[in-house]
N, C-alpha and C. Protein backbone atom coordinates (compact mmCIF):
# COMPACT_ATOMS: atom_id res chain seq x y z
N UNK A 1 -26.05 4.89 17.62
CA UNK A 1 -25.46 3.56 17.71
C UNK A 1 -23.98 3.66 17.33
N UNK A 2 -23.24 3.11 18.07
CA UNK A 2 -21.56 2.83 17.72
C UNK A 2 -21.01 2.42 16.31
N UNK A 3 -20.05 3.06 15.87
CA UNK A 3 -19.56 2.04 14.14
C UNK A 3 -18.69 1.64 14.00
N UNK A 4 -18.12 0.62 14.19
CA UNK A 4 -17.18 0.13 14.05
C UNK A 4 -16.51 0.07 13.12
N UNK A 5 -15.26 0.66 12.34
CA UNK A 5 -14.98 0.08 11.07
C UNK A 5 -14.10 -0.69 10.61
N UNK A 6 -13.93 -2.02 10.27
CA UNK A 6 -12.75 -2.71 10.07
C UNK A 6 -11.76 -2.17 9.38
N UNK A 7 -10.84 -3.11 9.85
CA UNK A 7 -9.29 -2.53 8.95
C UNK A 7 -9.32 -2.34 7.47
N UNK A 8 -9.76 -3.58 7.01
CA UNK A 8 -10.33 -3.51 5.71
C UNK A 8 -10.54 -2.55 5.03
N UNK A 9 -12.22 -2.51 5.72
CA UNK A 9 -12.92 -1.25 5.71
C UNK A 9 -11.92 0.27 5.40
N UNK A 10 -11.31 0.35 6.55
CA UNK A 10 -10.56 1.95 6.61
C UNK A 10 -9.16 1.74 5.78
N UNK A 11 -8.43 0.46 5.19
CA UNK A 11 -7.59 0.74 4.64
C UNK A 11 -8.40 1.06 2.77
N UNK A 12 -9.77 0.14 2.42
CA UNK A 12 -9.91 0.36 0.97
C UNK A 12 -10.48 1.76 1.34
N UNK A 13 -10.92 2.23 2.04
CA UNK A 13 -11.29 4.36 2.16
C UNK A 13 -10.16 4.85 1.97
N UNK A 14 -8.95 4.39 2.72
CA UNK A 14 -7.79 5.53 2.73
C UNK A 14 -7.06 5.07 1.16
N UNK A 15 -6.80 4.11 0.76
CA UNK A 15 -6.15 3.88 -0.79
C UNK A 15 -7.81 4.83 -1.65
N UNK A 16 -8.97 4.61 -1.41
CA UNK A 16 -9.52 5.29 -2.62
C UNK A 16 -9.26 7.10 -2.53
N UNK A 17 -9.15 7.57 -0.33
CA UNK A 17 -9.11 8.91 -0.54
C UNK A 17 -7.62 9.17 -1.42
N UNK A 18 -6.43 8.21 -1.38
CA UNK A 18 -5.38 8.49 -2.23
C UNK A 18 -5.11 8.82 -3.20
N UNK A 19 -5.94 8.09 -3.95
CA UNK A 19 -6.14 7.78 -5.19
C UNK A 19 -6.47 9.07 -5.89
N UNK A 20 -7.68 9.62 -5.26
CA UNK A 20 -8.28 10.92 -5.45
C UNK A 20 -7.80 11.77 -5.12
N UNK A 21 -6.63 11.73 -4.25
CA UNK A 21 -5.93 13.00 -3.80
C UNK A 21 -5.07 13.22 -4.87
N UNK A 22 -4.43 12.04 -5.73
CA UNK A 22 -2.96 12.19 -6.50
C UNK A 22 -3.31 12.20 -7.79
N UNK A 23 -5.32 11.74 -7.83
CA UNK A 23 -5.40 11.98 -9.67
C UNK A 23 -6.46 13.31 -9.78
N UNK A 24 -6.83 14.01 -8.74
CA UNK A 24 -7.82 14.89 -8.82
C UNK A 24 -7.17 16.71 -7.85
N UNK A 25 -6.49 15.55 -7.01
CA UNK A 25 -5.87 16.90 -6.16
C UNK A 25 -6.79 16.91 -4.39
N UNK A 26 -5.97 17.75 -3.45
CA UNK A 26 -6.69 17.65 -1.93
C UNK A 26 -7.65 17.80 -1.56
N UNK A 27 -8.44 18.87 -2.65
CA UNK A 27 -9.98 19.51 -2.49
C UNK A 27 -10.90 18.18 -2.66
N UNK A 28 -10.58 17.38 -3.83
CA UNK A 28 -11.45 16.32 -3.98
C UNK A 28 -11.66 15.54 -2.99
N UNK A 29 -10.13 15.22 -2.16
CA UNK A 29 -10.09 14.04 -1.54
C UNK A 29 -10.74 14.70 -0.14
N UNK A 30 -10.68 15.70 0.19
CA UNK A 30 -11.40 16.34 1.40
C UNK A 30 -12.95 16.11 1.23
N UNK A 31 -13.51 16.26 -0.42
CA UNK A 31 -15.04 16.23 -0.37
C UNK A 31 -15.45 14.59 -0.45
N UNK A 32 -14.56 13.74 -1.38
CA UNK A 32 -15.08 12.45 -0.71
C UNK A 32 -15.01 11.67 0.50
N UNK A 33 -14.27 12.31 1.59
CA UNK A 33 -14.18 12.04 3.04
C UNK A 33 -15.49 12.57 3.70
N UNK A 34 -15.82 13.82 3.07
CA UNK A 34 -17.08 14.15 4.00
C UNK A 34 -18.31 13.77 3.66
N UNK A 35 -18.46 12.92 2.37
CA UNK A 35 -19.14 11.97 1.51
C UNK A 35 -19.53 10.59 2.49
N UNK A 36 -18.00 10.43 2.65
CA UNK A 36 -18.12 8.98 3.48
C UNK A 36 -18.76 9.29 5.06
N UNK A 37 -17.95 10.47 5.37
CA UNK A 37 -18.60 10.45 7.38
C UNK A 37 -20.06 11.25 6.93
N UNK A 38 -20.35 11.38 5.96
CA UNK A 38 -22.14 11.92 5.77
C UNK A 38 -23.04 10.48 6.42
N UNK A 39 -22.10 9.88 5.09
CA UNK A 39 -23.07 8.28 5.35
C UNK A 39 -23.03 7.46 6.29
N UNK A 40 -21.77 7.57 6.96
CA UNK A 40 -21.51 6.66 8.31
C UNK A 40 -22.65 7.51 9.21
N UNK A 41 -22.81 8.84 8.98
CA UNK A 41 -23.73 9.43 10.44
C UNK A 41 -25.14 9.55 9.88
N UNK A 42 -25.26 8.87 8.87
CA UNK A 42 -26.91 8.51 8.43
C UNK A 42 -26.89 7.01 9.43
N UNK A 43 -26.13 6.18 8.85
CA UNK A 43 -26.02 4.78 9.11
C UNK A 43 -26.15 4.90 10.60
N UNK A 44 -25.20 5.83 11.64
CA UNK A 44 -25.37 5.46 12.90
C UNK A 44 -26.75 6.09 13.46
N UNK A 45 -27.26 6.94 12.76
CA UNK A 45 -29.07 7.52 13.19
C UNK A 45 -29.95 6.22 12.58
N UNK A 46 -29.73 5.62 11.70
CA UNK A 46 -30.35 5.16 11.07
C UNK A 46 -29.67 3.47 10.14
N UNK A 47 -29.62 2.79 11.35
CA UNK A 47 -29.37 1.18 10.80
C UNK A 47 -29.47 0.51 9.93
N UNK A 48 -30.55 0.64 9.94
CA UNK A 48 -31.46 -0.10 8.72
C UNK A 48 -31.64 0.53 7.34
N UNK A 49 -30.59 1.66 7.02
CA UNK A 49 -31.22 2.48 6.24
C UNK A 49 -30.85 1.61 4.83
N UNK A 50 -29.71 0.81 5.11
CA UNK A 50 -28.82 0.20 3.33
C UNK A 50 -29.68 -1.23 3.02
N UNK A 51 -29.92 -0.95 2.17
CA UNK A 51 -30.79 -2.66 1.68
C UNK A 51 -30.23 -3.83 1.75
N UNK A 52 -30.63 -4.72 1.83
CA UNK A 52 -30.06 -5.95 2.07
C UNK A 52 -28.72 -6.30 0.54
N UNK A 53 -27.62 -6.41 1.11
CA UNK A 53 -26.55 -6.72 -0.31
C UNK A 53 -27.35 -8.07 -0.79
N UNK A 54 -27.31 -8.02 -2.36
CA UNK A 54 -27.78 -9.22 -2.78
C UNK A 54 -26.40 -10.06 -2.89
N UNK A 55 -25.39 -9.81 -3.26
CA UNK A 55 -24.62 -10.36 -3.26
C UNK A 55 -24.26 -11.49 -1.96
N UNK A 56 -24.28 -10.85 -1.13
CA UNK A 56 -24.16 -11.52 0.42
C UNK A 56 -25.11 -11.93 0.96
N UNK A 57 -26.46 -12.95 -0.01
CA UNK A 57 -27.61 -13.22 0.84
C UNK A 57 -27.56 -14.53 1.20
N UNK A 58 -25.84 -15.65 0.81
CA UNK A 58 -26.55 -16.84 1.09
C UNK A 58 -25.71 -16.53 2.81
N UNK A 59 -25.06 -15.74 3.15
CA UNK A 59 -24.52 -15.61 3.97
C UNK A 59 -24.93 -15.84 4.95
N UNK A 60 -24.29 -16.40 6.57
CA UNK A 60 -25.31 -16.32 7.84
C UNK A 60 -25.14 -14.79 8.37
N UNK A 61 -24.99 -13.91 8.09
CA UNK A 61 -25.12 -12.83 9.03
C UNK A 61 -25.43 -12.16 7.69
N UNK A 62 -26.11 -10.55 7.74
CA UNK A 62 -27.73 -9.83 6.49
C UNK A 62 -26.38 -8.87 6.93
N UNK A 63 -25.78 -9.00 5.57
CA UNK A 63 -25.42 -7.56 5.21
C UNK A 63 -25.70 -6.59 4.22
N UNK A 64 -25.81 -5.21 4.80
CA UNK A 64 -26.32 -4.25 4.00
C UNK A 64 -25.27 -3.27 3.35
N UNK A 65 -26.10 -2.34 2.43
CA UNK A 65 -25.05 -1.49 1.80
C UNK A 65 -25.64 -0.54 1.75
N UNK A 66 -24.88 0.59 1.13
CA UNK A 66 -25.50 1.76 1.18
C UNK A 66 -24.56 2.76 0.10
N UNK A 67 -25.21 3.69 -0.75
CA UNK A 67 -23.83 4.22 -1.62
C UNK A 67 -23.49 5.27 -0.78
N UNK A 68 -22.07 5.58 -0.73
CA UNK A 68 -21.09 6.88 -0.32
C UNK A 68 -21.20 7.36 -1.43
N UNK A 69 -20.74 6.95 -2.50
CA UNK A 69 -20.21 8.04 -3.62
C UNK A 69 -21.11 7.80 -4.87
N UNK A 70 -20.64 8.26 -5.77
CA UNK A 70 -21.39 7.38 -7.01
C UNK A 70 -20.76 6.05 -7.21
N UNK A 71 -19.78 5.86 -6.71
CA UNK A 71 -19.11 4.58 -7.54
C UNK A 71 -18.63 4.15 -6.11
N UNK A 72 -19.26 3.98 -5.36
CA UNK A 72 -18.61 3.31 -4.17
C UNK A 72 -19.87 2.99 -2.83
N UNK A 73 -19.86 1.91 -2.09
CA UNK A 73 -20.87 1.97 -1.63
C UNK A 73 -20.30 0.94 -0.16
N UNK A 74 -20.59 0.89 0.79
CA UNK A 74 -20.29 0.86 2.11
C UNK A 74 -21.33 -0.44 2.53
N UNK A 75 -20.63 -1.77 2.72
CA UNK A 75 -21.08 -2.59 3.28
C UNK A 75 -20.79 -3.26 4.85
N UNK A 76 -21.97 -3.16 5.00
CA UNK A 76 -21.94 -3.69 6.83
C UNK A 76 -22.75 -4.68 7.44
N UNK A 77 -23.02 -4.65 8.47
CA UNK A 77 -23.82 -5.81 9.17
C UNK A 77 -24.28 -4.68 10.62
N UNK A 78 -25.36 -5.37 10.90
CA UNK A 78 -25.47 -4.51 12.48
C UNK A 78 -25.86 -5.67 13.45
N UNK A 79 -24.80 -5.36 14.46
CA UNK A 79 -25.77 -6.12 15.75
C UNK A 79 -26.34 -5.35 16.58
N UNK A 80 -26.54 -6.26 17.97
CA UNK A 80 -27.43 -5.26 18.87
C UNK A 80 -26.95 -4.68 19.31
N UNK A 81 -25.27 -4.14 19.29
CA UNK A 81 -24.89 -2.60 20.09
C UNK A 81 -24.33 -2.05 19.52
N UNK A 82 -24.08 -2.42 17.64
CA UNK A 82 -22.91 -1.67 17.13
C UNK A 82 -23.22 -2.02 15.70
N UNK A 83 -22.67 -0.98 14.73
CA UNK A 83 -23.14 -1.00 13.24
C UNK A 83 -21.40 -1.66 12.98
N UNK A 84 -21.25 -2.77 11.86
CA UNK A 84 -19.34 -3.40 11.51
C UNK A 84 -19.51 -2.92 10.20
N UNK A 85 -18.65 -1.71 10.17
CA UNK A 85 -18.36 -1.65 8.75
C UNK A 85 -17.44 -2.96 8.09
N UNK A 86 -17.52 -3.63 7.16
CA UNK A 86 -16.70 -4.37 6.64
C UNK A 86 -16.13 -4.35 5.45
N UNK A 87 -16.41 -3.29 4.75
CA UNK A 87 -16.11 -3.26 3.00
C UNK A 87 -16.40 -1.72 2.70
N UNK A 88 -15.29 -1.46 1.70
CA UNK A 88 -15.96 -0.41 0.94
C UNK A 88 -15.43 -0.44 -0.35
N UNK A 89 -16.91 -0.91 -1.14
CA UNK A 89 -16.66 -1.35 -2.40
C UNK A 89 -16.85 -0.52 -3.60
N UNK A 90 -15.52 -0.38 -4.80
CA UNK A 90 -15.67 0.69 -5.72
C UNK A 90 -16.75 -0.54 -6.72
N UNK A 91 -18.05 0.08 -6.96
CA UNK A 91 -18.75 -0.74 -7.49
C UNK A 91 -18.44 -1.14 -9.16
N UNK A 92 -17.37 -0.36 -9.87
CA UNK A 92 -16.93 -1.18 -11.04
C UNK A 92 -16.36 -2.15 -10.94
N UNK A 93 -15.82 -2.85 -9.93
CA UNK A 93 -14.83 -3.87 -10.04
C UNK A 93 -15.93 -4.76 -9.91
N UNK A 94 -15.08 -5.70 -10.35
CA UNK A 94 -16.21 -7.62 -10.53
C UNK A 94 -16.75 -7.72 -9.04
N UNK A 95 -18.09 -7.46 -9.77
CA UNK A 95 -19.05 -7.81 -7.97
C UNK A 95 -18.69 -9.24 -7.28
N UNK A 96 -18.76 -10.53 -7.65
CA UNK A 96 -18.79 -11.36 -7.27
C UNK A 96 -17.14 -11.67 -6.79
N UNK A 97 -16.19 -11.06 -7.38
CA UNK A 97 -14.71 -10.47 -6.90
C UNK A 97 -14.98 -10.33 -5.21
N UNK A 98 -15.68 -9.12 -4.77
CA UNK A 98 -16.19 -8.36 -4.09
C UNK A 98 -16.45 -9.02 -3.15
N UNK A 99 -17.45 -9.69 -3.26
CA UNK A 99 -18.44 -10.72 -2.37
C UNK A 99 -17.59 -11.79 -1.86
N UNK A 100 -16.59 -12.39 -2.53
CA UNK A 100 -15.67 -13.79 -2.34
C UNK A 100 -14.41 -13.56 -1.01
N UNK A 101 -14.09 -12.07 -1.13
CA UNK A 101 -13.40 -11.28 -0.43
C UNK A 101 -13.83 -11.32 1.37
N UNK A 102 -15.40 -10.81 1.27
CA UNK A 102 -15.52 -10.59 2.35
C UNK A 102 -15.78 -12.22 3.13
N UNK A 103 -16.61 -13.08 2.32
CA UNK A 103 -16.91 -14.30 2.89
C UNK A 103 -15.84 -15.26 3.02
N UNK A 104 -14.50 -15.06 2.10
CA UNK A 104 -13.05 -15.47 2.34
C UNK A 104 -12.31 -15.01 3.80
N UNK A 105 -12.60 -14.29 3.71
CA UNK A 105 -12.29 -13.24 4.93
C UNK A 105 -12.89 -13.62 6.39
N UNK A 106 -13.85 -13.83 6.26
CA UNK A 106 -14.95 -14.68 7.19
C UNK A 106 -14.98 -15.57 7.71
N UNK A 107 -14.54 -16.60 6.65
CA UNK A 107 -14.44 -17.95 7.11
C UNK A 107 -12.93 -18.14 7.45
N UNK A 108 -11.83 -17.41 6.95
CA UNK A 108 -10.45 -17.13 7.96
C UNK A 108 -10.99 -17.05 9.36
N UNK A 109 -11.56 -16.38 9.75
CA UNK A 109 -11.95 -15.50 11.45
C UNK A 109 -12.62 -16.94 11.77
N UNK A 110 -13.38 -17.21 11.29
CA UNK A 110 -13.90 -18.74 12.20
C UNK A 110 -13.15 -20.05 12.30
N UNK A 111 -11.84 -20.10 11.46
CA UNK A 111 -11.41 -20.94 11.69
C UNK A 111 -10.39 -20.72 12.27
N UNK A 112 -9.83 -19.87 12.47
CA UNK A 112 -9.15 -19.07 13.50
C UNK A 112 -9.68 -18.82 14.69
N UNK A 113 -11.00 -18.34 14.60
CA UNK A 113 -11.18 -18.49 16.00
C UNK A 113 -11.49 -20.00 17.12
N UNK A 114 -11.71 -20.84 16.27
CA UNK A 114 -12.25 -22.32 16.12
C UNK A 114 -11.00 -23.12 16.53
N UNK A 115 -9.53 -22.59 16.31
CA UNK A 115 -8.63 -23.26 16.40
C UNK A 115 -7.80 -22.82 17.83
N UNK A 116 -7.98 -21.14 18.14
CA UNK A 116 -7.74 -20.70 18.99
C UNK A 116 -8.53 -21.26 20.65
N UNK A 117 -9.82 -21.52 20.53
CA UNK A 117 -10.28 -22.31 21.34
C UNK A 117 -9.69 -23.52 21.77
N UNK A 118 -9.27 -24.28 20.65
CA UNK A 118 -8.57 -25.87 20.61
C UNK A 118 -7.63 -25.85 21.17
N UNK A 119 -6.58 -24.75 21.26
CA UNK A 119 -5.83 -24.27 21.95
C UNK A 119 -5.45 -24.24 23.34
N UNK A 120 -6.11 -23.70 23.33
CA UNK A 120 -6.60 -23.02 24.94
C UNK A 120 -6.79 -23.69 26.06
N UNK A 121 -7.75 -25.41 25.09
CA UNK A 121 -7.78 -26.23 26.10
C UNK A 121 -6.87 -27.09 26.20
N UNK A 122 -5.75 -27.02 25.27
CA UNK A 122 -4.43 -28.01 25.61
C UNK A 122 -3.88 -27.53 26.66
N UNK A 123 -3.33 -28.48 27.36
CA UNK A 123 -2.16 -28.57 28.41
C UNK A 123 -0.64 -28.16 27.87
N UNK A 124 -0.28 -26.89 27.77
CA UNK A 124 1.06 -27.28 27.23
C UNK A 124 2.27 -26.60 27.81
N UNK A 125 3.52 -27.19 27.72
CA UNK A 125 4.60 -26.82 28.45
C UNK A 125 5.10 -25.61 27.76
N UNK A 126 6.10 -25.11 28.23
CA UNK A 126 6.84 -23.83 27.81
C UNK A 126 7.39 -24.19 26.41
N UNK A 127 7.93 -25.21 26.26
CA UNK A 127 8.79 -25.78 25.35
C UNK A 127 7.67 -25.72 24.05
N UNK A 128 6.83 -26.58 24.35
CA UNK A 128 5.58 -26.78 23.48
C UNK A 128 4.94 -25.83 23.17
N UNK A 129 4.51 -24.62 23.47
CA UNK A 129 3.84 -23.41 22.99
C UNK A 129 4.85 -22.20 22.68
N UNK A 130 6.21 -22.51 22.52
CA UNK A 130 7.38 -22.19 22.06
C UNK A 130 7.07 -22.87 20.25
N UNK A 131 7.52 -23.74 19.96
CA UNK A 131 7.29 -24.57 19.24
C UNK A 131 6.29 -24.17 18.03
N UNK A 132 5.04 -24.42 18.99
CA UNK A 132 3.97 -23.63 18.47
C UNK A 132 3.92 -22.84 18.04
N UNK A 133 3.96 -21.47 18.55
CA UNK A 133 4.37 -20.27 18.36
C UNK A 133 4.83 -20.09 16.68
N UNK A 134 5.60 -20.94 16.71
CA UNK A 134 6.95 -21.02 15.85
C UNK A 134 6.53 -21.46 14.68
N UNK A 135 5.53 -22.27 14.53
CA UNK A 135 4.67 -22.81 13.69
C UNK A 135 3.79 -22.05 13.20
N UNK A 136 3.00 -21.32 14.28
CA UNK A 136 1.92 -20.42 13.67
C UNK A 136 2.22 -19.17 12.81
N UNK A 137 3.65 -18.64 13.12
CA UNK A 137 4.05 -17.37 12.67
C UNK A 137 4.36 -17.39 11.20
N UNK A 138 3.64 -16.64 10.54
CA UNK A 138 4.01 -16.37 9.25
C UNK A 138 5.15 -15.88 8.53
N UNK A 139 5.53 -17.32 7.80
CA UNK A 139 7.39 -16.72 7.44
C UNK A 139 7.13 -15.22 6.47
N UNK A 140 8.53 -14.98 6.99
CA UNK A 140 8.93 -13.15 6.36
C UNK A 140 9.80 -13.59 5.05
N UNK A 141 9.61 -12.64 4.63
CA UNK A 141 10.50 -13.09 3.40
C UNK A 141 10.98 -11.17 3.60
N UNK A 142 12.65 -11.39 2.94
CA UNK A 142 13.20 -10.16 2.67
C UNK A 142 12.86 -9.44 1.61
N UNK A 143 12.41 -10.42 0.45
CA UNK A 143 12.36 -10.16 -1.00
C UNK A 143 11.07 -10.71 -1.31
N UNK A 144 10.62 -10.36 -2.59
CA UNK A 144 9.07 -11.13 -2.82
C UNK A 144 9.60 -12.08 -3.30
N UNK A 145 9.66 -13.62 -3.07
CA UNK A 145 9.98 -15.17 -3.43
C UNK A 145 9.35 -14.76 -4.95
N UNK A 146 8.32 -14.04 -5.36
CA UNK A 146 7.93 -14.44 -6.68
C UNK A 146 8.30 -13.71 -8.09
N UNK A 147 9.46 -12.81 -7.38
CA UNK A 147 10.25 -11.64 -8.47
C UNK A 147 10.86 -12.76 -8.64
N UNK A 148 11.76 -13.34 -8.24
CA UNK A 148 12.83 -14.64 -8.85
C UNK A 148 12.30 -15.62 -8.99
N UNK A 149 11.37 -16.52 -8.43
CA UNK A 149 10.78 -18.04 -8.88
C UNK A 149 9.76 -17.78 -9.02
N UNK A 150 9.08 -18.13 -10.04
CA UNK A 150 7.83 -18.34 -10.61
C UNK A 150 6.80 -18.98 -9.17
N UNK A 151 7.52 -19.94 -8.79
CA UNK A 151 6.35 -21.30 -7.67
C UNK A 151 6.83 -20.60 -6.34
N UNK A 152 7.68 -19.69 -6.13
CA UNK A 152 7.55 -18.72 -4.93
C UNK A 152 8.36 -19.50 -3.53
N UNK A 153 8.97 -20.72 -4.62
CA UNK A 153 10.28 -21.07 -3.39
C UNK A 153 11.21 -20.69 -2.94
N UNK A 154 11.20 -20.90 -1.69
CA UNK A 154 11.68 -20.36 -0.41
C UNK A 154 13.25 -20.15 -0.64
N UNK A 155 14.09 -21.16 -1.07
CA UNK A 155 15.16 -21.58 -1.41
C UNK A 155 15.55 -20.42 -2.55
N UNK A 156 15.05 -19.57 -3.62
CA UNK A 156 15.66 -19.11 -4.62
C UNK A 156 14.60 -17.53 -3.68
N UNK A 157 14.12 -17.29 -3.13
CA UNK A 157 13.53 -16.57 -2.33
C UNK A 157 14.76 -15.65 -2.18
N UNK A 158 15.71 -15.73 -2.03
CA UNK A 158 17.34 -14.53 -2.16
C UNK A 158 18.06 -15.00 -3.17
N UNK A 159 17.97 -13.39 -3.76
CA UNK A 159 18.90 -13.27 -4.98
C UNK A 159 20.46 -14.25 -4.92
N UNK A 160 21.14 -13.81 -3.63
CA UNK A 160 22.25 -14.86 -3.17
C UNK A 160 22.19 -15.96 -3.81
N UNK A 161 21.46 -16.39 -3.61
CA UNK A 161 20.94 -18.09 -3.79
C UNK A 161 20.97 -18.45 -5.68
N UNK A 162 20.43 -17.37 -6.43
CA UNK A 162 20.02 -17.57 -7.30
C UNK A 162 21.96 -17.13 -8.07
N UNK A 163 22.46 -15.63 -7.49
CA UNK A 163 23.58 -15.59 -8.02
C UNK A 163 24.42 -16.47 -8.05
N UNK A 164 24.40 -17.54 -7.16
CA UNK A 164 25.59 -18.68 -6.50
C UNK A 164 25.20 -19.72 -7.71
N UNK A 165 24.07 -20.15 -7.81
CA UNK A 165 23.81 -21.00 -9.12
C UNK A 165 24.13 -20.22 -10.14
N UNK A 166 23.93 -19.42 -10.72
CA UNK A 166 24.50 -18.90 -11.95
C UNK A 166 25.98 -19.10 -12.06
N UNK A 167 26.54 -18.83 -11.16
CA UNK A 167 28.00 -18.79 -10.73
C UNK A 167 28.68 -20.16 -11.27
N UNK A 168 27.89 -20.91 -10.52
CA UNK A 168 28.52 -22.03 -10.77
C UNK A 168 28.20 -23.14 -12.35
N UNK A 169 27.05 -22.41 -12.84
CA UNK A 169 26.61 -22.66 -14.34
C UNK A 169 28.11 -22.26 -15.15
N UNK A 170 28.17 -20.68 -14.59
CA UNK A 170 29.43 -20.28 -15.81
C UNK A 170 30.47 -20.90 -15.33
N UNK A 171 30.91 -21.11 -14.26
CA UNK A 171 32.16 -21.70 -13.62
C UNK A 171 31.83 -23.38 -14.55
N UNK A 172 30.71 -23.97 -14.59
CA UNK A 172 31.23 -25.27 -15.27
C UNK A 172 31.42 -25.51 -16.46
N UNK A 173 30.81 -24.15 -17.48
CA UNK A 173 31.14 -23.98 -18.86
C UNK A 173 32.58 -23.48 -19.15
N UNK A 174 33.56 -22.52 -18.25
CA UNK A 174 34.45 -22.62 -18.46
C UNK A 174 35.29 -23.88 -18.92
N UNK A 175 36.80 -23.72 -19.74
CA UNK A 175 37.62 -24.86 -20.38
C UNK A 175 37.97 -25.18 -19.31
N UNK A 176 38.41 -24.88 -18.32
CA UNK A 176 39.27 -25.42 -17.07
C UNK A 176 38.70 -25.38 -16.05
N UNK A 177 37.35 -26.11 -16.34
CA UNK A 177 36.47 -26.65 -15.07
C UNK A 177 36.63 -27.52 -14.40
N UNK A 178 36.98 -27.79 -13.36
CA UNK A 178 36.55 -28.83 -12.32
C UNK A 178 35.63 -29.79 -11.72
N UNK A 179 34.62 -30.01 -13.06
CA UNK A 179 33.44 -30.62 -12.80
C UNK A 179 33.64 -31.59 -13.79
N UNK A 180 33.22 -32.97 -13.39
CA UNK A 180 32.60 -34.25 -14.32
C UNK A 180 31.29 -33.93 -14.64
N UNK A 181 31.14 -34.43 -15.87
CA UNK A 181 29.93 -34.42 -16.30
C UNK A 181 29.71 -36.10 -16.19
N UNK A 182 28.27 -36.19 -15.74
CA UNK A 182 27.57 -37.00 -15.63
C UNK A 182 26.46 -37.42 -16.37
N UNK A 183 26.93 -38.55 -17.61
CA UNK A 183 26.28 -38.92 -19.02
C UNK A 183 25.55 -40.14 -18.29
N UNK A 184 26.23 -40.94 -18.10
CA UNK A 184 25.38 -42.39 -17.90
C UNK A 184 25.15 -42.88 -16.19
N UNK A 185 24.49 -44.02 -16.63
CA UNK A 185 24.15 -44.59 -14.86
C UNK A 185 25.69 -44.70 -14.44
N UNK A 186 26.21 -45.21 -15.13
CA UNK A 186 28.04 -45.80 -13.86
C UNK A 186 28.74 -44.54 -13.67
N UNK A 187 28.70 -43.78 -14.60
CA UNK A 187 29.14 -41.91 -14.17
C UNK A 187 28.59 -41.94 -12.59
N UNK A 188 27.13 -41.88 -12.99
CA UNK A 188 26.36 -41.83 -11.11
C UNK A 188 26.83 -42.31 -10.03
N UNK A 189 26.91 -43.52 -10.68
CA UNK A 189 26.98 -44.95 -9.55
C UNK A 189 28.56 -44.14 -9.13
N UNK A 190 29.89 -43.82 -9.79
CA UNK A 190 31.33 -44.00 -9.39
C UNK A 190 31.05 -42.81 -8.73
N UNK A 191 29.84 -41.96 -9.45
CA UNK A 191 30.42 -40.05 -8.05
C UNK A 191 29.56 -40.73 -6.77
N UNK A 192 28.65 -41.57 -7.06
CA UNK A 192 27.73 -41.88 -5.46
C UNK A 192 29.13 -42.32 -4.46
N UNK A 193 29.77 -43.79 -5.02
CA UNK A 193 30.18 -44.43 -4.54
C UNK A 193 31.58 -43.40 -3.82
N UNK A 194 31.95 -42.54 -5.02
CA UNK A 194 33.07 -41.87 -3.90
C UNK A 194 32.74 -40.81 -3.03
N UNK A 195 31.88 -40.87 -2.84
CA UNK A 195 31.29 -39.93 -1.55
C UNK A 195 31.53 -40.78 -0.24
């Protein structure tokens, strides 16, 4: 039978073969690779071989597991033409961690796919699925927004932004500043009004 393995899947294998390569050395990380394709080529002779995850039973689709290592164990689902790897979980970490992950993960794909349909059947102009587009795309950030702001706004999101306010903090503490200070309401009211 075919195995599919999600991204997921093959990126938490390749960070754990890492892991083991840089705290144990290459020999290790070579024997827990052939650990893992042992079990994937049990799994593809043999489907049914991982017990039902308890963790994942209120789930609609029966996923199973199976251990690779001692401390790691390979969760999937099978349909009728193909085994989905979806997880490969180092079993010390918080199980229910674990479990929230994949069914988080899950219910992304259905509402995504749910919305992509909705889509599909609109009528829309060039302009309008331009637009769209534009909407759906996930902003980039240059910098992580949350090294400088705590709430991860967009606005202090570049250092720039954050140096220019400082700037102008010390620029108004200087003696020969150019700034009013603004004590009372008619302070307000006279800077509104001369705008």
């Amino acid at each position: 039978m075919k195995v599919i393995i999600t991204n997921t899947a093959e990126c938490q294998i390749a960070k754990t073969a890492d892991y083991i390569e840089q705290a144990w050395g290459r020999i290790n990380k070579i024997k827990f690779r052939k650990k893992i394709q042992k079990a994937i080529s049990l799994l593809r002779q043999h489907p049914n071989l991982g017990a039902l995850e308890p963790l994942l039973k209120q789930h609609t689709k029966q996923y199973h597991s199976i251990v690779a290592t001692q401390y790691n164990k390979i969760i999937y689902f099978v349909n009728d033409d193909h085994i989905e790897i979806v997880a490969f979980w180092d079993v010390r970490r918080e199980p229910a961690k674990l479990a929230n992950e994949i069914i988080d993960k899950y219910m992304t794909t259905i509402a995504l796919n749910n919305l992509w349909r909705y889509l599909q059947g609109l009528a829309l102009t060039e302009k309008d699925r331009k637009w769209l587009a534009g909407k759906l795309q996930e902003p980039t950030y240059h910098v992580d927004p949350y090294t400088i702001s705590p709430s991860g706004d967009k606005f202090f999101a570049d250092s720039r932004n954050v140096k220019a306010v400082e700037n102008d903090i010390a620029a108004a503490h200087k003696p020969d500043a150019k700034f009013t200070r603004l004590e009372t309401k008619e302070d307000i009211m006279q800077m509104i009004n001369a705008l």
